[in-house]
Protein backbone atom coordinates (compact mmCIF):
# COMPACT_ATOMS: atom_id res chain seq x y z
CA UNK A 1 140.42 139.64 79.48
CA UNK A 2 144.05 139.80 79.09
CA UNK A 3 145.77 140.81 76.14
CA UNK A 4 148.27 138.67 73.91
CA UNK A 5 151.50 139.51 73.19
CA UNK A 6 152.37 139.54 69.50
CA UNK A 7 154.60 141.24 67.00
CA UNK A 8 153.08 143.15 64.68
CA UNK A 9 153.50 144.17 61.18
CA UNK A 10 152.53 145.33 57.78
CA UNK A 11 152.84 143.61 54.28
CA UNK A 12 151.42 146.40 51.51
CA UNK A 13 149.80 144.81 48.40
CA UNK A 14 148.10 145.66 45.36
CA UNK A 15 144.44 145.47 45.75
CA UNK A 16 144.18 144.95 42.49
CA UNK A 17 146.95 142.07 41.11
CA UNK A 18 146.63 142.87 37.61
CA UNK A 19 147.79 146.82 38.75
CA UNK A 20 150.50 146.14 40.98
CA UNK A 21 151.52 149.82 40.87
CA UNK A 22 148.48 150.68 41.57
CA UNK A 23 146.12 151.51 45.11
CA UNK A 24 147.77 149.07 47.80
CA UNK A 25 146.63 147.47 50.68
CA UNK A 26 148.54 146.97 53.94
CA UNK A 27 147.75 144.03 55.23
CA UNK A 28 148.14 143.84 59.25
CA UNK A 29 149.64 140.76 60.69
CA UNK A 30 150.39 139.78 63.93
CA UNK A 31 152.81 137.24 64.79
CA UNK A 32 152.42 135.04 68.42
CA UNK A 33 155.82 133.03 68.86
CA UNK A 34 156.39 129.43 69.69
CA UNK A 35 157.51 129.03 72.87
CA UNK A 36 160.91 129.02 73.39
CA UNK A 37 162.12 125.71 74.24
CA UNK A 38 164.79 124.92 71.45
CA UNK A 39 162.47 122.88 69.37
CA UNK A 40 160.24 125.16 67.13
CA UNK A 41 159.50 123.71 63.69
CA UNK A 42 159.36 126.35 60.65
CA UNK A 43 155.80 125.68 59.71
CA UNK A 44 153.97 128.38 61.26
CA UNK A 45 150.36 127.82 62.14
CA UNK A 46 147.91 130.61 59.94
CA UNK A 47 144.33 130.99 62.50
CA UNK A 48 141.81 132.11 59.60
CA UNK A 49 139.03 134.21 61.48
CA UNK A 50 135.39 133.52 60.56
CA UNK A 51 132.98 136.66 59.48
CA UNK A 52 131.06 138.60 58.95
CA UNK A 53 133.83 141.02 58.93
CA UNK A 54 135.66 139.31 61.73
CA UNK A 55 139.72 139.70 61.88
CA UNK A 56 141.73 137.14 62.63
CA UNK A 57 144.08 139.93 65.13
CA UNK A 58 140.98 140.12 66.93
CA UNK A 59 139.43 136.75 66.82
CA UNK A 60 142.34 135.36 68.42
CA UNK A 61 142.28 135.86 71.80
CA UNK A 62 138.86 134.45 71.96
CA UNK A 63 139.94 131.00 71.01
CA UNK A 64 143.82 130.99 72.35
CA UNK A 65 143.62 128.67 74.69
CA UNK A 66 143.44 125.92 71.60
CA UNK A 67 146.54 127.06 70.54
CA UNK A 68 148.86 126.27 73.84
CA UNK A 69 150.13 122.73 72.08
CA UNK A 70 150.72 124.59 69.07
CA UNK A 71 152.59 126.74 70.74
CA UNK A 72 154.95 124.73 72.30
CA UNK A 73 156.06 124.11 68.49
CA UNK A 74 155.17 126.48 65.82
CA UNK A 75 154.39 130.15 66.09
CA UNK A 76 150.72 131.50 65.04
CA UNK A 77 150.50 134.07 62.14
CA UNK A 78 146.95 135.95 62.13
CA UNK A 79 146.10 138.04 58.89
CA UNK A 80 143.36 140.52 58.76
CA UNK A 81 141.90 139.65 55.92
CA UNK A 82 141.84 142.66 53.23
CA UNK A 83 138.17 144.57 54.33
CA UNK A 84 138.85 143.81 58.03
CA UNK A 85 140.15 144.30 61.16
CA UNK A 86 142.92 146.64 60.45
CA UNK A 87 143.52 146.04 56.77
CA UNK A 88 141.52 148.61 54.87
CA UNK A 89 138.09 147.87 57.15
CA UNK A 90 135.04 147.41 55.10
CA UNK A 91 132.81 149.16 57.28
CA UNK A 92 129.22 151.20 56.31
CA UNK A 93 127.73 153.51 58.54
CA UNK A 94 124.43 151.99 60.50
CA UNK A 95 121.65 153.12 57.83
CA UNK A 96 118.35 151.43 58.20
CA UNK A 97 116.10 153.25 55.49
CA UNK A 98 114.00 154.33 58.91
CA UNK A 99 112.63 157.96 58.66
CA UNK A 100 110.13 159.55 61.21
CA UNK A 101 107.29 158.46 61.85
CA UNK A 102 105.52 160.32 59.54
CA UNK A 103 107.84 159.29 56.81
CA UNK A 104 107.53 156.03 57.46
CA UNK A 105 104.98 155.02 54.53
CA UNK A 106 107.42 157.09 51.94
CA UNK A 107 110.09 154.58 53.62
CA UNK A 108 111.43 151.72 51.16
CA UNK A 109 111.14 148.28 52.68
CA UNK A 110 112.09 145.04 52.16
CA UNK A 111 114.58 144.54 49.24
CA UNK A 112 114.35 148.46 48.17
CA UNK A 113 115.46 148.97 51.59
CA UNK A 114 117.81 146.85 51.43
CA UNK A 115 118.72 147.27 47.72
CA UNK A 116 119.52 151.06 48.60
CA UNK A 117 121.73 150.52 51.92
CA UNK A 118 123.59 148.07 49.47
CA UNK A 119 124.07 151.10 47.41
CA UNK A 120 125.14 154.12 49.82
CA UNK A 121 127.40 151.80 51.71
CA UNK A 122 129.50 150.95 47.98
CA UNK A 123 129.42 154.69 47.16
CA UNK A 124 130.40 155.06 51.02
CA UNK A 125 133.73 152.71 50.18
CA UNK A 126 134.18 153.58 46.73
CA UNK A 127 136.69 156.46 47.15
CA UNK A 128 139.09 153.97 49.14
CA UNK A 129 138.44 150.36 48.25
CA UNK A 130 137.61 148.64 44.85
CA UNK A 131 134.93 146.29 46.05
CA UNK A 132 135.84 143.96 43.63
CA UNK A 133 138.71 142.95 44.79
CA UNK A 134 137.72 141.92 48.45
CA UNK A 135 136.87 138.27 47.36
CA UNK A 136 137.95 134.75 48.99
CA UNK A 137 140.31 134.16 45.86
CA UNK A 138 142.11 138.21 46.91
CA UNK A 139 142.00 136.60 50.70
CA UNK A 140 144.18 133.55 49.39
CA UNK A 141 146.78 135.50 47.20
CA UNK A 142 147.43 137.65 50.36
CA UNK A 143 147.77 134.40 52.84
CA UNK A 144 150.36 133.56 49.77
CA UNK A 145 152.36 136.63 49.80
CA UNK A 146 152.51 136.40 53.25
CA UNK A 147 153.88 133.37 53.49
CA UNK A 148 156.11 133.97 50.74
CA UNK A 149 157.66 136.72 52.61
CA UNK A 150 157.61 134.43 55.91
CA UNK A 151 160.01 132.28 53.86
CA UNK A 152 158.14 129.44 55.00
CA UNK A 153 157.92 126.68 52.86
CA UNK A 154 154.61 125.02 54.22
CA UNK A 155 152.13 126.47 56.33
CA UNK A 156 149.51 124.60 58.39
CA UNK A 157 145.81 126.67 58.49
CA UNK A 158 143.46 126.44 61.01
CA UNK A 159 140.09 127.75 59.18
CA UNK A 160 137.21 128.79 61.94
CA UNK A 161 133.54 129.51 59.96
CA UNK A 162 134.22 130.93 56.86
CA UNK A 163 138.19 130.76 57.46
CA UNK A 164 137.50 126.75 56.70
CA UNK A 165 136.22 127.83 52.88
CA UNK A 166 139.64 130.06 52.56
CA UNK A 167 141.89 127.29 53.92
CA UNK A 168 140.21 124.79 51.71
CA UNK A 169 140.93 127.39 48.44
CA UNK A 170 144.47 128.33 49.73
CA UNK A 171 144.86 124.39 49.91
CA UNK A 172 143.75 123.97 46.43
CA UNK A 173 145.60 126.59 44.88
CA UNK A 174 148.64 126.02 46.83
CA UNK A 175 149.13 122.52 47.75
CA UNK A 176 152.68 122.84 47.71
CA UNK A 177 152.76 125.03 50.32
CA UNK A 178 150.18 123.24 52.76
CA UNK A 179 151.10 120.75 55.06
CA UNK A 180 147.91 120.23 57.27
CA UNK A 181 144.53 122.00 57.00
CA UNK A 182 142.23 121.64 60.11
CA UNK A 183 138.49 123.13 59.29
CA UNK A 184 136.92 123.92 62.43
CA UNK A 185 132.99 124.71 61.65
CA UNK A 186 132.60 124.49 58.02
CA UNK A 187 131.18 127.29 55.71
């Protein structure tokens, strides 16, 4: 399909909050303006992307055509969530456990298969990403910061899949700054 024009960005924070001078993330943001008609309200609209592992920068054009009312009004902000799309991708290489044939009844199945993918795909990400700190509650302090550096007051989220579970915690630990949430299939 066609692509979507949007301004793009950067906002670098700590992946760990309690080391703010330490390892930092930049977060990549794209930014899809209201149309310009003279009457855009300051609220932008936040699209939270589903997963596993999906980004909202690439989510987007998949479901755009919801947004044209929005548009008229408020512009869209999509983050990619810390682990994907283009901020700091969690991604393992495809490892199913599966040797040659011969090998195959040496082969771990099941849970030790699983158990040991698990295992070379955190050593795999170790040297660049502290998996600790790729959590809902890390995905909801970075929607804050960037709305914080928006300058936005409120922001209304749009949560698709498991973007309805971050809206609903960004909503609960930010009230203030919500003025709508719409959940579009709950997680």
């Amino acid at each position: 399909g066609s692509g979507i024009e949007a301004q793009c960005t950067t906002l670098s924070v700590a992946e760990n909050p309690a080391q703010p001078a330490g390892r930092r993330i930049a977060l990549h943001i794209a930014w899809i303006p209201a149309d310009d008609n003279g009457q855009t309200q300051p609220d932008p609209v936040f699209m939270l992307a589903g997963g596993p592992r999906q980004a909202a920068t690439e989510s987007y054009p998949q479901v755009a055509p919801a947004f044209a009312d929005v548009l008229k009004k408020r512009g869209v902000i999509l983050v990619d969530q810390r682990g994907t799309g283009q901020s700091n991708p969690l991604a393992c290489p495809d490892d199913d456990d599966k040797g040659n044939a011969a090998d195959a009844a040496t082969q771990p199945t099941g849970a030790d298969a699983a158990r040991r993918a698990a295992q070379r795909c955190r050593d795999a990400l170790s040297p660049r990403a502290d998996l600790r700190f790729y959590t809902t509650t890390d995905a909801v302090r970075d929607l804050e910061a960037v709305r914080e550096a928006l300058g936005a007051a409120t922001i209304n989220l749009v949560g698709i899949s498991y973007g309805t579970r971050v809206a609903q915690q960004y909503a609960m630990r930010h009230p203030h700054s919500t003025r709508t949430l719409v959940l579009d299939s709950v997680a």
